[in-house]
Every structure is written in C-alpha cells, then in structure tokens.
C-alpha atoms as a PDB file:
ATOM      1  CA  UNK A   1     -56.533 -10.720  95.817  1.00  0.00           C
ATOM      2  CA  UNK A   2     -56.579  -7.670  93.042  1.00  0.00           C
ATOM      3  CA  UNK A   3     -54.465  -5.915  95.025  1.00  0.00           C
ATOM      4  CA  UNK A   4     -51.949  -8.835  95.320  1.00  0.00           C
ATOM      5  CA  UNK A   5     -52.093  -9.007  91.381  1.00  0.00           C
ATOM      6  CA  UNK A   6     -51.474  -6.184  90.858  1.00  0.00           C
ATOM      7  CA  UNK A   7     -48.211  -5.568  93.172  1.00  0.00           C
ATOM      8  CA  UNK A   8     -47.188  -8.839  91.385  1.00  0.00           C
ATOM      9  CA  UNK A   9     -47.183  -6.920  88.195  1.00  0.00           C
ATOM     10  CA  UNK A  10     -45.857  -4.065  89.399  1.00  0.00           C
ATOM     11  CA  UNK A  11     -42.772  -6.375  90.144  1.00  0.00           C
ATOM     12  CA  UNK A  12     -42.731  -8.002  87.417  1.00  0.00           C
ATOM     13  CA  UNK A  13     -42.626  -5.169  84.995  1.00  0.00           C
ATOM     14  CA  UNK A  14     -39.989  -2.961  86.987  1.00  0.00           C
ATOM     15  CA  UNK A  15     -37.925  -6.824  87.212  1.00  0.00           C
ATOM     16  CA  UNK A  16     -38.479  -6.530  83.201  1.00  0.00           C
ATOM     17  CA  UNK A  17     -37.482  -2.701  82.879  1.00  0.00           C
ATOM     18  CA  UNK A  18     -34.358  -3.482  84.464  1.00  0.00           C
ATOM     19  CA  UNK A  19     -33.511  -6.017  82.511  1.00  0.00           C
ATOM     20  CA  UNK A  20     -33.779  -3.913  79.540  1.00  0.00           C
ATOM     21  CA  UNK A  21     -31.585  -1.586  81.232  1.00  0.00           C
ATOM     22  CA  UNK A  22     -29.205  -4.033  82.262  1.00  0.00           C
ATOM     23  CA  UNK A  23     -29.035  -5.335  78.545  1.00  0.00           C
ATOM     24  CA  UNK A  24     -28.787  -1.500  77.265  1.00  0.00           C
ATOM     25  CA  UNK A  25     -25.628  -1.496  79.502  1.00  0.00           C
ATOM     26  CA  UNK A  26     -24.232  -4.271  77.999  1.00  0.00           C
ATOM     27  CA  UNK A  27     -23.937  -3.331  74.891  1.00  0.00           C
ATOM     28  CA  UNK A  28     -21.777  -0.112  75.369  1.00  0.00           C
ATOM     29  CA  UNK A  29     -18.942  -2.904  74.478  1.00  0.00           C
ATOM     30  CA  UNK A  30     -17.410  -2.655  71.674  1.00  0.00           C
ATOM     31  CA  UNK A  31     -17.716  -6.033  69.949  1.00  0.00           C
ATOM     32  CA  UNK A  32     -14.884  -8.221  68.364  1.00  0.00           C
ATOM     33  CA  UNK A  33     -16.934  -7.922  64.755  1.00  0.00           C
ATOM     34  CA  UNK A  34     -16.260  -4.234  64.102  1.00  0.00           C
ATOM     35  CA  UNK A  35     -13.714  -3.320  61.212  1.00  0.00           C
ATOM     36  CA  UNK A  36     -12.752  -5.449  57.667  1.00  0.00           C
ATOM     37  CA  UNK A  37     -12.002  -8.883  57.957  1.00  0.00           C
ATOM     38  CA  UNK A  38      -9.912  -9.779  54.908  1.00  0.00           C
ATOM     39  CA  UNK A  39     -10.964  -6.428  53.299  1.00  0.00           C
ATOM     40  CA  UNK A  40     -14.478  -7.143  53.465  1.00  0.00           C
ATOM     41  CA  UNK A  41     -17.217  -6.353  56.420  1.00  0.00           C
ATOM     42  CA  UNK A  42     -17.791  -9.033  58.816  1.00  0.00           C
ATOM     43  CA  UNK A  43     -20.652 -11.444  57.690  1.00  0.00           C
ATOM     44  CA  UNK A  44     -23.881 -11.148  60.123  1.00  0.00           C
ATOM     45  CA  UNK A  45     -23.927 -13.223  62.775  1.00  0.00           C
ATOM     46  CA  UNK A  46     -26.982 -16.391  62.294  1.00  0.00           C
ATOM     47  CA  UNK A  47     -29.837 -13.462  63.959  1.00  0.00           C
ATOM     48  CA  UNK A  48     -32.142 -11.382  62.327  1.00  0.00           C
ATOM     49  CA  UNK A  49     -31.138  -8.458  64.059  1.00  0.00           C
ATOM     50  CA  UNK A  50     -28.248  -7.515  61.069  1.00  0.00           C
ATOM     51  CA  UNK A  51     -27.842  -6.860  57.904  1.00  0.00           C
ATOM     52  CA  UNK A  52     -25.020  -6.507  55.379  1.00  0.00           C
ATOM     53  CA  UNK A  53     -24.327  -5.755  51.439  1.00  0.00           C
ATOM     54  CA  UNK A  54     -21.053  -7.387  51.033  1.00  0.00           C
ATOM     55  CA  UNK A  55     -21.796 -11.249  49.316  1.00  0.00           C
ATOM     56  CA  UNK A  56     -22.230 -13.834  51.777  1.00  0.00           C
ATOM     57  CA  UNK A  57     -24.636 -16.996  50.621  1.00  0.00           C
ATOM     58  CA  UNK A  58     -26.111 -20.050  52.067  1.00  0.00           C
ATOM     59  CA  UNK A  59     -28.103 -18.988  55.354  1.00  0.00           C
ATOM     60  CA  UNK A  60     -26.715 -15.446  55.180  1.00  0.00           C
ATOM     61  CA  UNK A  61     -28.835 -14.715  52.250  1.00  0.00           C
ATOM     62  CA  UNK A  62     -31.348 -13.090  54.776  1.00  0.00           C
ATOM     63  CA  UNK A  63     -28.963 -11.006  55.738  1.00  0.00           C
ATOM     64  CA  UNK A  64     -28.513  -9.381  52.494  1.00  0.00           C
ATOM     65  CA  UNK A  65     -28.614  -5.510  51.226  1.00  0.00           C
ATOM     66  CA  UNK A  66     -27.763  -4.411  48.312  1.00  0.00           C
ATOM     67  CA  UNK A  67     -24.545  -1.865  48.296  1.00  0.00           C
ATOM     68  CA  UNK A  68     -24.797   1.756  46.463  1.00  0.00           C
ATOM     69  CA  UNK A  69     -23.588   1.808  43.042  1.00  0.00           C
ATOM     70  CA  UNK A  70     -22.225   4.390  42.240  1.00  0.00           C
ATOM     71  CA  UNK A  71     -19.303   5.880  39.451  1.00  0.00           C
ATOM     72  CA  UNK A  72     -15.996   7.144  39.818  1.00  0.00           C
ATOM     73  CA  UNK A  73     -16.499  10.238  39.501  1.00  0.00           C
ATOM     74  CA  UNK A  74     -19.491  10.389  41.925  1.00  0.00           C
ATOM     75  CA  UNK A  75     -17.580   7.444  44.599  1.00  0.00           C
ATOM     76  CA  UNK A  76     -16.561  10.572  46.765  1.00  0.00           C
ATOM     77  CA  UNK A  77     -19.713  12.721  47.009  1.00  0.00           C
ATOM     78  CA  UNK A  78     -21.741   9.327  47.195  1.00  0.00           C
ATOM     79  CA  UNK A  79     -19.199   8.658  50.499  1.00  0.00           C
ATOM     80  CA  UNK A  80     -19.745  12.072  51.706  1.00  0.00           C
ATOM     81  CA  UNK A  81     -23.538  11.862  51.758  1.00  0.00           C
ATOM     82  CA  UNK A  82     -23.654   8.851  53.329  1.00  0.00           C
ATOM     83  CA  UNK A  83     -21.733  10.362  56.385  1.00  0.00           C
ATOM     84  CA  UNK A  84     -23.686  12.848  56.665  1.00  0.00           C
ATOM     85  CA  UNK A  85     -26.688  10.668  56.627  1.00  0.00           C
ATOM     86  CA  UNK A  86     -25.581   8.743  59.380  1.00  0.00           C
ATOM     87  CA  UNK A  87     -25.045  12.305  61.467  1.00  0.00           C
ATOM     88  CA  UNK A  88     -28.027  13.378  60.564  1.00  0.00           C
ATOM     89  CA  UNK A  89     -30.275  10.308  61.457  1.00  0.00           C
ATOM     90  CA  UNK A  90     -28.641  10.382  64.772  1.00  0.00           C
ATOM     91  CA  UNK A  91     -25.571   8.291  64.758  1.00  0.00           C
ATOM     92  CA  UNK A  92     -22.276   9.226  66.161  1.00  0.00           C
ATOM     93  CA  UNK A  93     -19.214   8.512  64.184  1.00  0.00           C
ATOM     94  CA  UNK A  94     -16.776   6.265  66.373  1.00  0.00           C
ATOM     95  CA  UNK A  95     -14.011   5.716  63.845  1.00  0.00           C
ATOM     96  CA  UNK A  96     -12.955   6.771  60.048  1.00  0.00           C
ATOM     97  CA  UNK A  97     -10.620   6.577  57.612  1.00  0.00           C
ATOM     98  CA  UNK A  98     -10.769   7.063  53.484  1.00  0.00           C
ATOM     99  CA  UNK A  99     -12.375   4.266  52.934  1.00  0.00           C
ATOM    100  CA  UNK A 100     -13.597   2.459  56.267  1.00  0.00           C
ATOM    101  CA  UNK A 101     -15.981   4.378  58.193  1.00  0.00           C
ATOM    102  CA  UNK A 102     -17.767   2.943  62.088  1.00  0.00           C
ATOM    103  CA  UNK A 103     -20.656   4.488  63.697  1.00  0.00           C
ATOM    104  CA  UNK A 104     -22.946   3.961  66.813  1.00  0.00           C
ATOM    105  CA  UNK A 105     -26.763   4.380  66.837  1.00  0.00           C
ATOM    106  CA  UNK A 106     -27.971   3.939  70.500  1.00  0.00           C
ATOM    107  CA  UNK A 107     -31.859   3.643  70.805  1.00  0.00           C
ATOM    108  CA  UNK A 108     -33.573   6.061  73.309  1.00  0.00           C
ATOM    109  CA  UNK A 109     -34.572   4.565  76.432  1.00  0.00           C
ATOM    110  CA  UNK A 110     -32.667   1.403  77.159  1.00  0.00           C
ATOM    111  CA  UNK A 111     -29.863   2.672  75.526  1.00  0.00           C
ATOM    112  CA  UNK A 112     -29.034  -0.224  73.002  1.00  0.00           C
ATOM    113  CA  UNK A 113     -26.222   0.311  70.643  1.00  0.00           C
ATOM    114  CA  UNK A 114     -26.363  -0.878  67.288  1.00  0.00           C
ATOM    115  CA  UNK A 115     -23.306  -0.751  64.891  1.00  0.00           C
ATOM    116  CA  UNK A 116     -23.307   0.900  61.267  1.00  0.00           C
ATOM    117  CA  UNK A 117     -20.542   0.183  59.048  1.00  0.00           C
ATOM    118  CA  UNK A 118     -19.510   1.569  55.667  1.00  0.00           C
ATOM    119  CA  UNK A 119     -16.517   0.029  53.117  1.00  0.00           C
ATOM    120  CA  UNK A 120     -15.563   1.896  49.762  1.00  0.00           C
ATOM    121  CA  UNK A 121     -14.557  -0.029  46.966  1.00  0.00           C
ATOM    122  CA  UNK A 122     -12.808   1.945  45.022  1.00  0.00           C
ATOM    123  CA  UNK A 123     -12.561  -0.730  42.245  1.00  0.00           C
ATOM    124  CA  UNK A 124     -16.473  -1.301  41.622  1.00  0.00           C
ATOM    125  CA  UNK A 125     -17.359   2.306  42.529  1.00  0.00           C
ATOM    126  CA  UNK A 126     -20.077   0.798  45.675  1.00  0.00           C
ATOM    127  CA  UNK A 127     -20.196   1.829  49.338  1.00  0.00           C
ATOM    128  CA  UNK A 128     -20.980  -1.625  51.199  1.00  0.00           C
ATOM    129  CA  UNK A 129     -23.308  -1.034  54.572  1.00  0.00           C
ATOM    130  CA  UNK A 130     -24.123  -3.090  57.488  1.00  0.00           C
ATOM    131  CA  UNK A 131     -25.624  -2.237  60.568  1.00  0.00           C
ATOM    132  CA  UNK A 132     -26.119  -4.867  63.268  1.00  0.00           C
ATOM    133  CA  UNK A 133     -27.308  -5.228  66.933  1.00  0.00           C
ATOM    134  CA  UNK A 134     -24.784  -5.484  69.932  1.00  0.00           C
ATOM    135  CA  UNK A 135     -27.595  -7.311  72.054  1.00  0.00           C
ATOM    136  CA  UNK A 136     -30.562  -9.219  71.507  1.00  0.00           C
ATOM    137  CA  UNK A 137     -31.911 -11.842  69.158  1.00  0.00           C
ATOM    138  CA  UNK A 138     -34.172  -9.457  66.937  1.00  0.00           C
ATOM    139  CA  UNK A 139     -34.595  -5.871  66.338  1.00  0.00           C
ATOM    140  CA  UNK A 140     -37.954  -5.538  64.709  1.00  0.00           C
ATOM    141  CA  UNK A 141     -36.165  -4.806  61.310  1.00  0.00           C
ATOM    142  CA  UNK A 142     -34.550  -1.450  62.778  1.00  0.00           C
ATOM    143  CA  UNK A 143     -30.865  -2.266  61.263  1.00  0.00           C
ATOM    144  CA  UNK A 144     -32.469  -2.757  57.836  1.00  0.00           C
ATOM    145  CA  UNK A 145     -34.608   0.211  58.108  1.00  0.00           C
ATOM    146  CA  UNK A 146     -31.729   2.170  59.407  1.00  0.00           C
ATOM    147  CA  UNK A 147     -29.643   1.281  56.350  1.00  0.00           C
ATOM    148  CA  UNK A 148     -32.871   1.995  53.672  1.00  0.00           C
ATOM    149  CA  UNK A 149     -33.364   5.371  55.647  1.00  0.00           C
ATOM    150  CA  UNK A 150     -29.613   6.347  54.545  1.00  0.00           C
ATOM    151  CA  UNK A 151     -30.168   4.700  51.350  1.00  0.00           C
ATOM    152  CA  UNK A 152     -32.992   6.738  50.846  1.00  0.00           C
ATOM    153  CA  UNK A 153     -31.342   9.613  51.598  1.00  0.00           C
ATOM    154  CA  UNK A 154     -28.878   9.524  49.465  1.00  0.00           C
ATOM    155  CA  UNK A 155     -30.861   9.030  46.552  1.00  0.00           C
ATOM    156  CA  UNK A 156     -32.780  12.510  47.438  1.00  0.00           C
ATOM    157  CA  UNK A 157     -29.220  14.164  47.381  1.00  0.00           C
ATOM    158  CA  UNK A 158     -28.024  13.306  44.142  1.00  0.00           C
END
C-alpha cells in the first residue's frame, strides 16, 4: 500500500513538472500586447500577475505603479539607467528605439517569460514601466518586484 502511494506521487509530481514545462514553453510567444497602443503601454490584462504606471482606473487600479519622474535635463541618463538595470537584473533586451524600449525576463527552471516595457515621455519628463506575465494567473508579486528592483536601482545611481 506505501509503496503504491508513493509511485502515485511520484506520477503525479513528474505529471505536474511537466506541466510547468509545458507552460514554460508556451510562453516563448510573443504576445499581441507588446508595444504602444495609442502612444501609451497596453493596460494589464484583469490578473494579478502585471503591473503598469501609465493611468488606467476602475478595476485596473491594482495594477498600478507609479512612473519615474524625472527632469529634462536628467530624462536621458534616467533612460539610460534604467536599461542598464534591466541588463543587469537579468533581462535581455528584445526591441528598442528612443523612446520605446521591450525586454524579456525568463525565470530559471520552467523557463517562463515575463515582459518588461519602458515608454519616455518626453513632455512630462517620466519613464512609464510595466512588466507582465506571458502565462499563468499569478506570479507571486514577481512583475511588481521586478519593476521596484529597477526602481530601486535607479534611485542608487543618481
């Protein structure tokens, strides 16, 4: 009887582990959310697993992060640092321009991707972020921990 139990479990977690793996591979697509919709980046989607500075309200509201303020004479530098934040903590930049940058952030073992996403507004000197999940309902709060992390870095880089 133990022994039966325990080859159950046995099953049951490698069935489990491959689902993971399975989901990891999933999300190496690229989803239809990435880039500026009307100049702004795309609102989260209704899961806790992203968040995002630009002003949504109503349900997004737990979505929100504040942007970095920043002035005009400090916009570039700011923009700089931030890149080199997201290198540094590990994430791979997929796409840029001057004012529009993408980057990937896939997780260790499963090999989830998440998606990090900076805007420049050159008008009210702020760098809007959002970082997001490609799979799965929740992620523990590792988008908005991601986003603080590079926050936090910048402010020790002034």
């Amino acid at each position: 009887m133990v022994v039966k139990l325990a080859a159950g479990a046995l099953i049951l977690s490698g069935l489990i582990v491959l689902l993971f793996l399975a989901l990891g591979w999933l999300s190496q697509s690229k989803p239809d959310t990435i880039g500026l919709t009307h100049g702004k980046l795309a609102p989260c989607p209704n899961k806790p697993n992203c968040v995002c500075s630009e002003s949504y309200t109503g349900k997004q509201a737990k979505h929100d992060i504040t942007a970095i303020k920043t002035s005009e004479k400090e916009l570039l530098t700011t923009w700089k640092q931030i890149r080199d934040s997201i290198k540094t903590n590990g994430g791979i930049i997929i796409s840029e321009t001057d004012t529009y940058l993408h980057a990937e952030f896939t997780s260790t073992f499963f090999r989830f991707v998440d998606d990090v996403e900076i805007r420049l507004n050159r008008e009210s000197f702020q760098i809007h972020l959002r970082s997001a999940s490609r799979m799965g309902h929740s992620d523990f709060g590792a988008n908005r921990k991601r986003i603080e992390t590079i926050k936090s870095d910048f402010r020790r880089h002034p």
